[in-house]
PDB file of N, CA and C in Angstrom:
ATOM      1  N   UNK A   1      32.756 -77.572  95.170  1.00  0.00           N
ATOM      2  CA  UNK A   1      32.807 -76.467  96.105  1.00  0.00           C
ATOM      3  C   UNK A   1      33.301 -75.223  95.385  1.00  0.00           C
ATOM      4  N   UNK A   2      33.501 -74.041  95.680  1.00  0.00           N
ATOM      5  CA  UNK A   2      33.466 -72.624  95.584  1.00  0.00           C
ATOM      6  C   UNK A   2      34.890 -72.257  95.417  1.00  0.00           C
ATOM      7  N   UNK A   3      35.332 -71.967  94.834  1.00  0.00           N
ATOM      8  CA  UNK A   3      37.206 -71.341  94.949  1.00  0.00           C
ATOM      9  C   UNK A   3      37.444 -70.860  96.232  1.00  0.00           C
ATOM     10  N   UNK A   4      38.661 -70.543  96.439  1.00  0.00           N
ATOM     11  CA  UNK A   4      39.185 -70.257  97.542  1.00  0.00           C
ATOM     12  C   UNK A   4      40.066 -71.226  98.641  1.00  0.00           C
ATOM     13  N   UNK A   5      40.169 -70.978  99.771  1.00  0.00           N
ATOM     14  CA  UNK A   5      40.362 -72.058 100.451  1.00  0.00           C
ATOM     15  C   UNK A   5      39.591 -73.607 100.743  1.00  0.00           C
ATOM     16  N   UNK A   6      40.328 -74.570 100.366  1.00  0.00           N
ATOM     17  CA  UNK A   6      39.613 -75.763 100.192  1.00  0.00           C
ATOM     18  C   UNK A   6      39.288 -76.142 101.584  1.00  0.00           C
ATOM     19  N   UNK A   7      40.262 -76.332 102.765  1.00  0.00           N
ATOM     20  CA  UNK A   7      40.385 -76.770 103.942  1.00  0.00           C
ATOM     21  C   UNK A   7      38.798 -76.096 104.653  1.00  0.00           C
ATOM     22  N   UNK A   8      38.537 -74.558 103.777  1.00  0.00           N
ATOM     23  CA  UNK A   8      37.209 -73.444 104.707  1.00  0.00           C
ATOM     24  C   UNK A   8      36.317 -73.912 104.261  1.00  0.00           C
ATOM     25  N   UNK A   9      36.021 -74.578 102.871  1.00  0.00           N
ATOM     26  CA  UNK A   9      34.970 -74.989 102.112  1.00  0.00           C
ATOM     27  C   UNK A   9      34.783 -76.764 102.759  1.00  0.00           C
ATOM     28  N   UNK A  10      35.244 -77.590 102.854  1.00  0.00           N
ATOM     29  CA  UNK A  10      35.007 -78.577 103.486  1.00  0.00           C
ATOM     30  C   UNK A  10      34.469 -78.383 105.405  1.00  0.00           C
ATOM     31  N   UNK A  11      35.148 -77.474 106.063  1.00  0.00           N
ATOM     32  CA  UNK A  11      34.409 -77.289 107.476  1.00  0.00           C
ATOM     33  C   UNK A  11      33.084 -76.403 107.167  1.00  0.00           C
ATOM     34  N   UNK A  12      32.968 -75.689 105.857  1.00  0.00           N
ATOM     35  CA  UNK A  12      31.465 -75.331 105.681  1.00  0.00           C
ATOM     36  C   UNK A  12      30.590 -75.916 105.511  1.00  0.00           C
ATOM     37  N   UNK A  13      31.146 -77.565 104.381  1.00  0.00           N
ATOM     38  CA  UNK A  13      30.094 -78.641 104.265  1.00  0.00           C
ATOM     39  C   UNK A  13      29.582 -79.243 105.532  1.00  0.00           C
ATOM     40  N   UNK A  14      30.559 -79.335 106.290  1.00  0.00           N
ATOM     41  CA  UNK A  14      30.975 -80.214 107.795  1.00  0.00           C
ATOM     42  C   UNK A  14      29.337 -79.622 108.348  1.00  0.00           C
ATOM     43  N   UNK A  15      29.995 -77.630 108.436  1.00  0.00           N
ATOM     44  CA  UNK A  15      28.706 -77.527 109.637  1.00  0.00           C
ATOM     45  C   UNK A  15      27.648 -77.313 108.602  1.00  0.00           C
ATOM     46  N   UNK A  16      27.141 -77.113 107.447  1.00  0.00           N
ATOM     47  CA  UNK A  16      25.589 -77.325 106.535  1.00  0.00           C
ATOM     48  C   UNK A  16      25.622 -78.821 106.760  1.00  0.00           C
ATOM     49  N   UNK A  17      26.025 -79.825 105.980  1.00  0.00           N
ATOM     50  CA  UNK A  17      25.540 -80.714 105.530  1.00  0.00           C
ATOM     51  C   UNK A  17      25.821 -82.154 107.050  1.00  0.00           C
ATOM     52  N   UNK A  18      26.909 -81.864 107.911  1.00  0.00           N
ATOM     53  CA  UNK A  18      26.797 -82.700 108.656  1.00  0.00           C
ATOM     54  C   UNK A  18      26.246 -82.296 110.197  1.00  0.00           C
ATOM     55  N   UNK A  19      26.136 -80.795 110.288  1.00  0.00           N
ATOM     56  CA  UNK A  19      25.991 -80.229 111.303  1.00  0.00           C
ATOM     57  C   UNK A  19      26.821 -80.233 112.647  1.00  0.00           C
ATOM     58  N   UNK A  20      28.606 -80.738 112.372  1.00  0.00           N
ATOM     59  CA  UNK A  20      29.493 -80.176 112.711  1.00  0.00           C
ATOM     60  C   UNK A  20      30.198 -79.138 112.925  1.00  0.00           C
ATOM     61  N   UNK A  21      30.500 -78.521 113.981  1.00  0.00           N
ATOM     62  CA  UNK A  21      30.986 -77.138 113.523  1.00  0.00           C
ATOM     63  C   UNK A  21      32.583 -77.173 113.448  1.00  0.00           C
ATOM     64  N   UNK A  22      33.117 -76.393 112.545  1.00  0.00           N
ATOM     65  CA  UNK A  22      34.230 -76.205 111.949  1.00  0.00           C
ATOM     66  C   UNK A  22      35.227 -77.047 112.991  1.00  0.00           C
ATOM     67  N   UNK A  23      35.567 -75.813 114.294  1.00  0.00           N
ATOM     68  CA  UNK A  23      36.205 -75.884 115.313  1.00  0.00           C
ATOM     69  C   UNK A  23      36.446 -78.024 115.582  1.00  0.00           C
ATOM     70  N   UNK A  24      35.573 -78.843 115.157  1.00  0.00           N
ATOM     71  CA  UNK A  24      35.359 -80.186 115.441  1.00  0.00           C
ATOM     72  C   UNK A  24      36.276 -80.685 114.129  1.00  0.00           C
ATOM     73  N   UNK A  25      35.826 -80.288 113.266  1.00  0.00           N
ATOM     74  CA  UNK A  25      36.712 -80.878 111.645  1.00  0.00           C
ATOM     75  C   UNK A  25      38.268 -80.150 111.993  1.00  0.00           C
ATOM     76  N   UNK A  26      38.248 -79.037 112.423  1.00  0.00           N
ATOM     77  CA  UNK A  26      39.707 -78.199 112.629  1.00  0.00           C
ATOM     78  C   UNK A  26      40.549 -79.578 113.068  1.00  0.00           C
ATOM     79  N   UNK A  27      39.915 -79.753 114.068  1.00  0.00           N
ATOM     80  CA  UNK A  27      40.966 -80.603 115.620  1.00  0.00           C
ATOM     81  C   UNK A  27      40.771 -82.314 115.032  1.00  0.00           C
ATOM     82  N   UNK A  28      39.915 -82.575 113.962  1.00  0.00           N
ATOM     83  CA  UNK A  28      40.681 -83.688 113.710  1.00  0.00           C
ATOM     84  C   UNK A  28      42.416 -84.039 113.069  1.00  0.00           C
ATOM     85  N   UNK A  29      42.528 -85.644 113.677  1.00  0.00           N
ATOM     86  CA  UNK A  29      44.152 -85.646 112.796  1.00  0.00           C
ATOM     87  C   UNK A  29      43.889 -86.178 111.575  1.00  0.00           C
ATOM     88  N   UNK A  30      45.101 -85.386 110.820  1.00  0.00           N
ATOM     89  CA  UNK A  30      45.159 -85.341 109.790  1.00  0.00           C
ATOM     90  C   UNK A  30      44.657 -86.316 108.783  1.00  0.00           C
ATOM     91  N   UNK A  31      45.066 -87.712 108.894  1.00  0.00           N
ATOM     92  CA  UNK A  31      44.416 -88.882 108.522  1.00  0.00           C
ATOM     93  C   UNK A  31      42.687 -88.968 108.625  1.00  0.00           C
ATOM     94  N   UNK A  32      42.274 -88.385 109.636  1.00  0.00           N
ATOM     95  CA  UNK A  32      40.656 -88.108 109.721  1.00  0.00           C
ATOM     96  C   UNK A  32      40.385 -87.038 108.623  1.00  0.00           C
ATOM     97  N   UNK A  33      40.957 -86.062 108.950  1.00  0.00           N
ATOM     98  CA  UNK A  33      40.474 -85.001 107.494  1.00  0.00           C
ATOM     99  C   UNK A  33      40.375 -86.070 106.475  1.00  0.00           C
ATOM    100  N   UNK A  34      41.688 -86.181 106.150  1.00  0.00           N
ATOM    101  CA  UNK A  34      41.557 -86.801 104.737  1.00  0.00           C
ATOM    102  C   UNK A  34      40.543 -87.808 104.544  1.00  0.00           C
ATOM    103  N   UNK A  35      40.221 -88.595 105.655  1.00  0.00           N
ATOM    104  CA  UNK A  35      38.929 -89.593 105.148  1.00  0.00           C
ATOM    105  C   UNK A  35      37.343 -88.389 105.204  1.00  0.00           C
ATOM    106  N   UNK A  36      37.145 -87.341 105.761  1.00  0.00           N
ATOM    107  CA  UNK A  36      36.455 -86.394 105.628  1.00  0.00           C
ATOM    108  C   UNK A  36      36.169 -85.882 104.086  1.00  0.00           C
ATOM    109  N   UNK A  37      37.682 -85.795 103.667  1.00  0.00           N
ATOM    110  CA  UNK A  37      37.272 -84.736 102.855  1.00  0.00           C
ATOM    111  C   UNK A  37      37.309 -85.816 101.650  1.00  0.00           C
ATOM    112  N   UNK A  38      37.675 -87.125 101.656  1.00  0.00           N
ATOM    113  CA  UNK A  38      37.802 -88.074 100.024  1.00  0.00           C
ATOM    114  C   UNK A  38      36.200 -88.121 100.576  1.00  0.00           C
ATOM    115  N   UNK A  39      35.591 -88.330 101.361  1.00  0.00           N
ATOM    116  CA  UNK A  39      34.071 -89.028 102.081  1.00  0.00           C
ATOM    117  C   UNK A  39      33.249 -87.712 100.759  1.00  0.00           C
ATOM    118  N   UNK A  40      33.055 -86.442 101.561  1.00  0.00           N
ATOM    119  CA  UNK A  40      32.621 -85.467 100.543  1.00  0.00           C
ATOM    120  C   UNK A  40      32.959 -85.668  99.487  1.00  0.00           C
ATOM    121  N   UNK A  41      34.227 -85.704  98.872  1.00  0.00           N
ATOM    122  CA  UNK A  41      34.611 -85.630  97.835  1.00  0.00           C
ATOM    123  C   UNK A  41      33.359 -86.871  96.580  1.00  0.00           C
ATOM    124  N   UNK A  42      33.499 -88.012  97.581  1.00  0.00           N
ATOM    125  CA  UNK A  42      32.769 -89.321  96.841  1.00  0.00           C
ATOM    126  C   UNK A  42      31.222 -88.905  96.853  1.00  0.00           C
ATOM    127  N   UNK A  43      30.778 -87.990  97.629  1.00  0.00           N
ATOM    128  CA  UNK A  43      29.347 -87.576  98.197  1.00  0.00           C
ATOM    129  C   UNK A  43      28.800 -86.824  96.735  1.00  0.00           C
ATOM    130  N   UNK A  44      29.788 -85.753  96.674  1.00  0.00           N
ATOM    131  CA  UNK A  44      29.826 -84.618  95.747  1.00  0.00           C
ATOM    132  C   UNK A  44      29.227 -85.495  93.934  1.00  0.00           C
ATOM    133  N   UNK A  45      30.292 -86.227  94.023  1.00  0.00           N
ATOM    134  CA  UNK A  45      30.506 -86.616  92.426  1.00  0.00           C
ATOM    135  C   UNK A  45      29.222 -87.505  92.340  1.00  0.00           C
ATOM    136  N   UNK A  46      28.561 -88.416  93.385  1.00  0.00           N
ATOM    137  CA  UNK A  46      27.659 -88.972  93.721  1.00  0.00           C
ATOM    138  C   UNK A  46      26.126 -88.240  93.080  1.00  0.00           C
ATOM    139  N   UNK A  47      26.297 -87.594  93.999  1.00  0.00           N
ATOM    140  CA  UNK A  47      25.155 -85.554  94.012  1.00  0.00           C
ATOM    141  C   UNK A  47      25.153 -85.431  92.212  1.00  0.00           C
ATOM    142  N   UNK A  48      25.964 -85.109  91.727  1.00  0.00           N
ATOM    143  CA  UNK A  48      26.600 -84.375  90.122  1.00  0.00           C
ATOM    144  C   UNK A  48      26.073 -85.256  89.825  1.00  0.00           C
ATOM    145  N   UNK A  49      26.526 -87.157  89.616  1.00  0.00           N
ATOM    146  CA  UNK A  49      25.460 -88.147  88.570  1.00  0.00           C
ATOM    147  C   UNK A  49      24.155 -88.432  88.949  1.00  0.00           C
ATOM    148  N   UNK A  50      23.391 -87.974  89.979  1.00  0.00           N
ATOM    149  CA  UNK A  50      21.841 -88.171  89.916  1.00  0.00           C
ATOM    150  C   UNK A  50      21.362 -87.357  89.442  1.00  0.00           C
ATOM    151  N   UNK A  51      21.595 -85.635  89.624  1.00  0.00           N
ATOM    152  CA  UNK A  51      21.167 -84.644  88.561  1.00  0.00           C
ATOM    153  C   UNK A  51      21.676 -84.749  87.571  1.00  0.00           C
ATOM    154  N   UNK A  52      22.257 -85.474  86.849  1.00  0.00           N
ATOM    155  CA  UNK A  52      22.826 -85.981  85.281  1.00  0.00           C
ATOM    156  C   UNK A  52      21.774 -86.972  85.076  1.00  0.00           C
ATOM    157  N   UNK A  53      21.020 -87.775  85.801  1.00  0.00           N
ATOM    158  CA  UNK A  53      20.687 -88.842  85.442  1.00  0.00           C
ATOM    159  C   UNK A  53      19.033 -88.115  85.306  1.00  0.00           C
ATOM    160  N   UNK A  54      18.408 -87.255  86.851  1.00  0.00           N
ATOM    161  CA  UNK A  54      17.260 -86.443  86.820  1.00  0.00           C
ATOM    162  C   UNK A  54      17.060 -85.732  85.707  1.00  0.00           C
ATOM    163  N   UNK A  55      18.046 -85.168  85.533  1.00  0.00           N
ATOM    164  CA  UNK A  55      17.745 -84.274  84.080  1.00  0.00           C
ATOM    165  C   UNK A  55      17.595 -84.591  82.818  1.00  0.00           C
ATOM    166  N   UNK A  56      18.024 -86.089  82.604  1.00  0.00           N
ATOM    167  CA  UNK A  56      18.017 -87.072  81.362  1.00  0.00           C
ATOM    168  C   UNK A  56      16.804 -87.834  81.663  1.00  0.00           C
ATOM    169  N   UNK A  57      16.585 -88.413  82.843  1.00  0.00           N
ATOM    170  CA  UNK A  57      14.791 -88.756  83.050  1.00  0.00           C
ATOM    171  C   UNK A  57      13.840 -87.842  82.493  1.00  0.00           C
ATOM    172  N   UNK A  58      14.046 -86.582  83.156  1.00  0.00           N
ATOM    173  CA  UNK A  58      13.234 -85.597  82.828  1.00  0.00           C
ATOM    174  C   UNK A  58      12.969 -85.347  81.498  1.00  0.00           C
ATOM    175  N   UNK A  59      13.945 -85.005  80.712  1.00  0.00           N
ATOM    176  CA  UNK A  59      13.838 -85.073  79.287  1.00  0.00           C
ATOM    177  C   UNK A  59      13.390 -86.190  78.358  1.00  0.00           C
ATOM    178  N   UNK A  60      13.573 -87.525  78.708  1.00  0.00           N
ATOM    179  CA  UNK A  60      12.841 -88.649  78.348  1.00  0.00           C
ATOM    180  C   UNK A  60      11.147 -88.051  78.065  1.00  0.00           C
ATOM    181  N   UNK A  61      10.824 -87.917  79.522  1.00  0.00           N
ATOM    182  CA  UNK A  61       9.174 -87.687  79.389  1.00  0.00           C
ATOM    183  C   UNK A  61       8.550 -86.644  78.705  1.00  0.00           C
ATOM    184  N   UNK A  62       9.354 -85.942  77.996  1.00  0.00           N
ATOM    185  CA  UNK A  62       8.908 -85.045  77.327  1.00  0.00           C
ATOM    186  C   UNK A  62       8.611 -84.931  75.938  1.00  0.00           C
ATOM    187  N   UNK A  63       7.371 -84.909  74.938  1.00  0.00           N
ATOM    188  CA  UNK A  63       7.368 -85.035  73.902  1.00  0.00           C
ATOM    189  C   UNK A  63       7.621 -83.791  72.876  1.00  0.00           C
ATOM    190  N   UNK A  64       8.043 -84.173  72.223  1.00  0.00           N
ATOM    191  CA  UNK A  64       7.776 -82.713  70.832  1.00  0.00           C
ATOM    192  C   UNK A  64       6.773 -83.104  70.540  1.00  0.00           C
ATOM    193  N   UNK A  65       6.115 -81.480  70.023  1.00  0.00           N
ATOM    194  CA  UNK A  65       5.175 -80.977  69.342  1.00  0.00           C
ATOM    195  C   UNK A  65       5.218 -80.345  67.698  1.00  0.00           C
TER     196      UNK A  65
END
């Protein structure tokens, strides 16, 4: 995620990626955030090794000339 406030950047994923809006992630308890935000957190790093892995496929198929 983006610098700044971490707590604003996770209710932004909430309403893009889960289509929650903030106000819903706000009013969970605390123990819910935190399984929210380790959940993204595991999503994220998830996301990062398939384009590590796409981009090393990709380059496989490619020959020099």
């Amino acid at each position: 995620m983006e610098d700044g406030d971490y707590d604003a950047n996770i209710a932004y994923y909430c309403l893009h990626k889960l289509h929650k809006w903030p106000s819903e992630y706000d009013s969970l308890p605390k123990w819910e955030k935190a399984f929210v935000i380790a959940a993204v957190q595991v999503k994220q790093k998830a996301d990062e090794e398939a384009a590590k892995e796409a981009k090393k496929a990709g380059r496989k198929g490619k020959r020099k000339r």
